[in-house]
PDB file of N, CA and C in Angstrom:
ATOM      1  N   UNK A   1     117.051 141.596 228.083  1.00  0.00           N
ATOM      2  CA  UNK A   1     118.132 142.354 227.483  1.00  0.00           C
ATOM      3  C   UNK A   1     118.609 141.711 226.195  1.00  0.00           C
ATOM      4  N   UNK A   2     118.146 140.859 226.322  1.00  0.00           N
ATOM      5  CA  UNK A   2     118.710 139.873 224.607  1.00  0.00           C
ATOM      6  C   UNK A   2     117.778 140.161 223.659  1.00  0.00           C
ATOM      7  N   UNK A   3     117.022 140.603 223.769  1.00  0.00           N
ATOM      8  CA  UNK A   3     116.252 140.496 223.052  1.00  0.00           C
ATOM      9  C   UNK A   3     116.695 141.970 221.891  1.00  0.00           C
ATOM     10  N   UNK A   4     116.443 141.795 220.252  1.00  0.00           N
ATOM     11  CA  UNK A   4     116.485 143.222 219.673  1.00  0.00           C
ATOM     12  C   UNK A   4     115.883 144.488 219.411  1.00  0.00           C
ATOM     13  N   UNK A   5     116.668 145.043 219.132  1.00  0.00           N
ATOM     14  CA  UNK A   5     116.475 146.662 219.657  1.00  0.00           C
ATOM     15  C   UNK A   5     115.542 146.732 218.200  1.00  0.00           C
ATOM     16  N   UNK A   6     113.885 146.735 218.612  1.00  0.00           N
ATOM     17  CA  UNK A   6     112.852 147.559 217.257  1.00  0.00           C
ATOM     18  C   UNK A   6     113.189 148.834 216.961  1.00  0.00           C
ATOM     19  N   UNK A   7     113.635 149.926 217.443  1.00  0.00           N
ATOM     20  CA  UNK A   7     114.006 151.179 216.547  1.00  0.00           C
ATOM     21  C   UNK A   7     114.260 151.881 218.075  1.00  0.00           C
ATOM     22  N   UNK A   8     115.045 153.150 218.030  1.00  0.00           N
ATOM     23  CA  UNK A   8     115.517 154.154 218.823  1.00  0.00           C
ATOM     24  C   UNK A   8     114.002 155.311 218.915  1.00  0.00           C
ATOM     25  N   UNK A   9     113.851 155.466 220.075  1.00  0.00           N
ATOM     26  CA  UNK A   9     112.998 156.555 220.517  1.00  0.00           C
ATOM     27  C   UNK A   9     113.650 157.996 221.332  1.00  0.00           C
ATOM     28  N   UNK A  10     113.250 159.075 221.076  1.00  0.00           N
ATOM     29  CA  UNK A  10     114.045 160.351 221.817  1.00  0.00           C
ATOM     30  C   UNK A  10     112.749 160.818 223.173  1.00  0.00           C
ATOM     31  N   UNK A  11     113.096 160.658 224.003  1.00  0.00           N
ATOM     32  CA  UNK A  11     112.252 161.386 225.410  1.00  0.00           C
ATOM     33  C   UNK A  11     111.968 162.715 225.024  1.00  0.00           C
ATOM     34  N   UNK A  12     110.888 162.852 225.288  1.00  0.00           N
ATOM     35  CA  UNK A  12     110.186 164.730 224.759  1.00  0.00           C
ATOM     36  C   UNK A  12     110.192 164.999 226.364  1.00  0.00           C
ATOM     37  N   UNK A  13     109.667 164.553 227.006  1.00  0.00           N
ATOM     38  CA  UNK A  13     109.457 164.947 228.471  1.00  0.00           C
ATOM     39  C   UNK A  13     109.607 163.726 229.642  1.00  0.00           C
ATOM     40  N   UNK A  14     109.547 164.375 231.230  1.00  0.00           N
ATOM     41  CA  UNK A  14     109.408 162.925 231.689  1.00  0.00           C
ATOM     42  C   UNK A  14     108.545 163.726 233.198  1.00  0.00           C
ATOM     43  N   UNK A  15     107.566 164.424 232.467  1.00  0.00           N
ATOM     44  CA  UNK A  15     106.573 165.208 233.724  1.00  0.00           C
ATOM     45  C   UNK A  15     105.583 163.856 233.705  1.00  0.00           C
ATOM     46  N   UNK A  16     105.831 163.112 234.851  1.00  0.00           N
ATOM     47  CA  UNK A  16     104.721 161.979 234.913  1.00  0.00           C
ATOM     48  C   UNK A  16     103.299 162.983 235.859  1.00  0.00           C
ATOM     49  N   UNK A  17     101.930 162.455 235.832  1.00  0.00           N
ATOM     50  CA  UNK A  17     101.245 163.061 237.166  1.00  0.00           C
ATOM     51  C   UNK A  17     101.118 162.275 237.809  1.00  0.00           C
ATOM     52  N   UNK A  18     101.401 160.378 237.574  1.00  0.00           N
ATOM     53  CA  UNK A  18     101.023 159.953 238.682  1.00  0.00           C
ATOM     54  C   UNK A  18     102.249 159.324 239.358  1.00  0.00           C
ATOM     55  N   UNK A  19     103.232 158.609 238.489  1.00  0.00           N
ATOM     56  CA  UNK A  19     104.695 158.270 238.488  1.00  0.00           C
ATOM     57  C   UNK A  19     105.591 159.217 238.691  1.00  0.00           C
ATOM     58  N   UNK A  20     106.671 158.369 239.512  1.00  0.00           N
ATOM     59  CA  UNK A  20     107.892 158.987 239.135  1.00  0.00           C
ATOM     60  C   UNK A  20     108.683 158.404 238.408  1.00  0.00           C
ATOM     61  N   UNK A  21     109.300 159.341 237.357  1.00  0.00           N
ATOM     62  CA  UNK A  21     109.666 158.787 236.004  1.00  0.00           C
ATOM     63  C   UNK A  21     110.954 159.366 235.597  1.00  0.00           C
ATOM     64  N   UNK A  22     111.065 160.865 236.519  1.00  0.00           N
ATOM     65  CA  UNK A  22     112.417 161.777 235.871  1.00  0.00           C
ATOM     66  C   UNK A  22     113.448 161.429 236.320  1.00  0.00           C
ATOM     67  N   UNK A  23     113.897 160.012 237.534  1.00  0.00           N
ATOM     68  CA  UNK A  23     115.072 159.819 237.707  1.00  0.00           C
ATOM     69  C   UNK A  23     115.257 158.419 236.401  1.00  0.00           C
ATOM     70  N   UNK A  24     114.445 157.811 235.751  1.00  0.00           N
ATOM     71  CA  UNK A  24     114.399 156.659 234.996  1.00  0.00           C
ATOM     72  C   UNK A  24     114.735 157.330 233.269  1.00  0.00           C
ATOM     73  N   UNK A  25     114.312 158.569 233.301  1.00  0.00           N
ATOM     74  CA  UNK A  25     114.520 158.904 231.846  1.00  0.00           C
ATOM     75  C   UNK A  25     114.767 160.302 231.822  1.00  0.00           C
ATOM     76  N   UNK A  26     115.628 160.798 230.592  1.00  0.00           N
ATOM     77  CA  UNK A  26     116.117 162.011 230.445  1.00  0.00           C
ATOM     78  C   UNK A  26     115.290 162.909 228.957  1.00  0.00           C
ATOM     79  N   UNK A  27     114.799 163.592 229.129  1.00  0.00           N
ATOM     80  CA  UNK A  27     114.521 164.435 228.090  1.00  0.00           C
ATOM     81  C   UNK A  27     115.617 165.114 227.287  1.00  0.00           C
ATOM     82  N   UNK A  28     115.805 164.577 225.856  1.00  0.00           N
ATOM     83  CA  UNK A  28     116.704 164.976 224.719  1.00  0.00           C
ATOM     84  C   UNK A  28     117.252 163.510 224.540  1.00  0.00           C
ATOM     85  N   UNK A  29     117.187 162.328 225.496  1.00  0.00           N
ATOM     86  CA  UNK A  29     117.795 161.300 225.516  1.00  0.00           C
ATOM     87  C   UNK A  29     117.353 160.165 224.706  1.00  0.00           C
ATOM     88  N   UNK A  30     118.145 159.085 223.764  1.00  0.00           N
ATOM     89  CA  UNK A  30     117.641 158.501 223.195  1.00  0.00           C
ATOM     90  C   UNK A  30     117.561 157.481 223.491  1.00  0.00           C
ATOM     91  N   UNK A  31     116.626 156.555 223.280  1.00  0.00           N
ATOM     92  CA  UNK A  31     116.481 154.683 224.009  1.00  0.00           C
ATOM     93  C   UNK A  31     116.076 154.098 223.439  1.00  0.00           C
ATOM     94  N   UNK A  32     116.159 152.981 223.215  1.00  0.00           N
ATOM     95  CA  UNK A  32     116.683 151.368 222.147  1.00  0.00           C
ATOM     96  C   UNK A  32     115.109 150.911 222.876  1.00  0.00           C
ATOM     97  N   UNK A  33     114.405 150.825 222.224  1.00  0.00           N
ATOM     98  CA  UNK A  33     113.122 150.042 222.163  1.00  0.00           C
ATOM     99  C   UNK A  33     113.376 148.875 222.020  1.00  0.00           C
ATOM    100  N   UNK A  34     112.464 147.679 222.788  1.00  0.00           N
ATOM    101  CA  UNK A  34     112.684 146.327 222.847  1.00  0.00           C
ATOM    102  C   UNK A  34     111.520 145.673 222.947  1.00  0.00           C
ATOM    103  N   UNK A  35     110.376 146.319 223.392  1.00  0.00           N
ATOM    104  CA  UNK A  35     109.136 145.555 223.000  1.00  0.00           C
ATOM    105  C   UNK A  35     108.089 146.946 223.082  1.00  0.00           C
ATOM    106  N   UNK A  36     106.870 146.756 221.995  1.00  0.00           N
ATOM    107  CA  UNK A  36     105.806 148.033 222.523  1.00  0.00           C
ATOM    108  C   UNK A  36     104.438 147.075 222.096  1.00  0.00           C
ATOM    109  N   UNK A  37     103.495 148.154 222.794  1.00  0.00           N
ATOM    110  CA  UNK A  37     102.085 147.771 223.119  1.00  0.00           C
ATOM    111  C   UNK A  37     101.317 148.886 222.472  1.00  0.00           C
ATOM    112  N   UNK A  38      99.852 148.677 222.494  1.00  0.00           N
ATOM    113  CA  UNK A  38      99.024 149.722 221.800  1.00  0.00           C
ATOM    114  C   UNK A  38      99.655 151.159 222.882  1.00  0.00           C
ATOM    115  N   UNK A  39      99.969 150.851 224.100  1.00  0.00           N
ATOM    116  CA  UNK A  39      99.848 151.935 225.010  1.00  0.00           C
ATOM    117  C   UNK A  39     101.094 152.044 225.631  1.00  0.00           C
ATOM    118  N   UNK A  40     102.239 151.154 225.631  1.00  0.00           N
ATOM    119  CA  UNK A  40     103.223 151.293 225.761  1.00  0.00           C
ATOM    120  C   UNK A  40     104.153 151.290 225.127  1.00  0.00           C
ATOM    121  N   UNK A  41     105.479 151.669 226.083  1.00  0.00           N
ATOM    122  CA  UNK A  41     106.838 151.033 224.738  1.00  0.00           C
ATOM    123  C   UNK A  41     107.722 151.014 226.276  1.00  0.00           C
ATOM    124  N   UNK A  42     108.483 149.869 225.559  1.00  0.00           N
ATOM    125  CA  UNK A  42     109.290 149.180 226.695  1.00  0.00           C
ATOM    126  C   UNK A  42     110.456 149.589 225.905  1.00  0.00           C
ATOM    127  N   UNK A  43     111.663 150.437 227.140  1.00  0.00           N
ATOM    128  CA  UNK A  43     113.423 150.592 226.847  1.00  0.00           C
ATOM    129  C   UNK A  43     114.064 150.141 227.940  1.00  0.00           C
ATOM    130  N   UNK A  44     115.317 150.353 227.351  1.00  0.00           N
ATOM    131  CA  UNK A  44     116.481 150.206 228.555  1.00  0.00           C
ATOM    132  C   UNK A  44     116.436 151.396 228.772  1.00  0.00           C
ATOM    133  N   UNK A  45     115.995 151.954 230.453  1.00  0.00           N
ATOM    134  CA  UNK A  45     116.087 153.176 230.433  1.00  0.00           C
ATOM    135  C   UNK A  45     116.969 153.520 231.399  1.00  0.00           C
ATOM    136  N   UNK A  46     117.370 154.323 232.361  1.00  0.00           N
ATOM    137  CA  UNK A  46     118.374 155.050 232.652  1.00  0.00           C
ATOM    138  C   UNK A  46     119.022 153.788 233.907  1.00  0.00           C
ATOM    139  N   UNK A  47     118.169 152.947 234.470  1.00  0.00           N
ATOM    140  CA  UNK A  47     118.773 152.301 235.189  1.00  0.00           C
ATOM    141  C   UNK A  47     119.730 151.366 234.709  1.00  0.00           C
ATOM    142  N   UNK A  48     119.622 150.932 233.357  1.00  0.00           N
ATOM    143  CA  UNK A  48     120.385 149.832 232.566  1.00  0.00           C
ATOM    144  C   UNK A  48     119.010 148.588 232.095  1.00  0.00           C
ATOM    145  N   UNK A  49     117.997 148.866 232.818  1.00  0.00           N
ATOM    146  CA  UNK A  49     116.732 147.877 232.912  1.00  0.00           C
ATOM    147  C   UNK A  49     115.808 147.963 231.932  1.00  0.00           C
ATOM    148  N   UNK A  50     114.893 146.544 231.232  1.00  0.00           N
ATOM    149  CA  UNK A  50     114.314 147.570 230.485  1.00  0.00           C
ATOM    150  C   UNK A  50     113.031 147.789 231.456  1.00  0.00           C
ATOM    151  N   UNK A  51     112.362 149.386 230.992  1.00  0.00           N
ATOM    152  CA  UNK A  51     110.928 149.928 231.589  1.00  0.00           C
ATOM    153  C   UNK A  51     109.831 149.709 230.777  1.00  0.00           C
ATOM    154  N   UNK A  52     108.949 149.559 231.547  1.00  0.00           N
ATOM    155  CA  UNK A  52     107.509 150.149 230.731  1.00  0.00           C
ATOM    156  C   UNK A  52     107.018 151.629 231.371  1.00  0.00           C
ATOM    157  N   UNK A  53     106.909 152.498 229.467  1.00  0.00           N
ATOM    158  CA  UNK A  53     106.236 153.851 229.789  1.00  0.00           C
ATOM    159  C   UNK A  53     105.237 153.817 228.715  1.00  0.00           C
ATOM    160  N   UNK A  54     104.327 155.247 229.074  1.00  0.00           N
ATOM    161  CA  UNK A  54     103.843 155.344 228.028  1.00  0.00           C
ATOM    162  C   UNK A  54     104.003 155.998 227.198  1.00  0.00           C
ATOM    163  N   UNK A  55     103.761 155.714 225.809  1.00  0.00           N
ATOM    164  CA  UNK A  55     104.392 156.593 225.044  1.00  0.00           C
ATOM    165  C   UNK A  55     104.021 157.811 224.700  1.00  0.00           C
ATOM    166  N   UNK A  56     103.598 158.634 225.459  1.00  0.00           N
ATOM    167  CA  UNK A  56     103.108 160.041 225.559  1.00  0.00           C
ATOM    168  C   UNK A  56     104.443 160.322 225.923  1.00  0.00           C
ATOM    169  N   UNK A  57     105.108 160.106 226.940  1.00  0.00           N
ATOM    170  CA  UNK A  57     106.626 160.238 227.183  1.00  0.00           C
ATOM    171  C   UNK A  57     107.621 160.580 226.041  1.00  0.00           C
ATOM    172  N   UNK A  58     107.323 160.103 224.894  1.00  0.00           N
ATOM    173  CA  UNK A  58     108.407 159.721 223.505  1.00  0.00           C
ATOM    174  C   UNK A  58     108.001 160.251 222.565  1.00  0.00           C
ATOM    175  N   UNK A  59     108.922 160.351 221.459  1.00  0.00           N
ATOM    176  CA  UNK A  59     108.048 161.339 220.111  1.00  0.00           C
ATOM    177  C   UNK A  59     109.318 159.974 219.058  1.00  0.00           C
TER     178      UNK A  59
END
């Protein structure tokens, strides 16, 4: 959580097929990025925690 926020991302969707993902993130909702990968991006997401998703999730 200390760590700084790389830029704000907005949720496009949170239809996972293999996860469940729609109680962790809200579509229209915006989240403070804190670390990303070729295939991920890590937020504080709805629990207060940060997650790893992928960013097919985010626009």
């Amino acid at each position: 959580m200390s760590s700084p926020t790389l830029r704000t991302v907005t949720c496009k969707h949170s239809d996972a097929e293999k996860y469940v993902v729609n109680n962790m993130l809200t579509p229209g909702k915006d989240y403070d990025v804190k670390n990303e990968t070729e295939e991920f991006i890590f937020i504080i997401d709805n629990s207060g925690k940060v997650g790893g998703y992928y960013k097919t999730y985010f626009e």
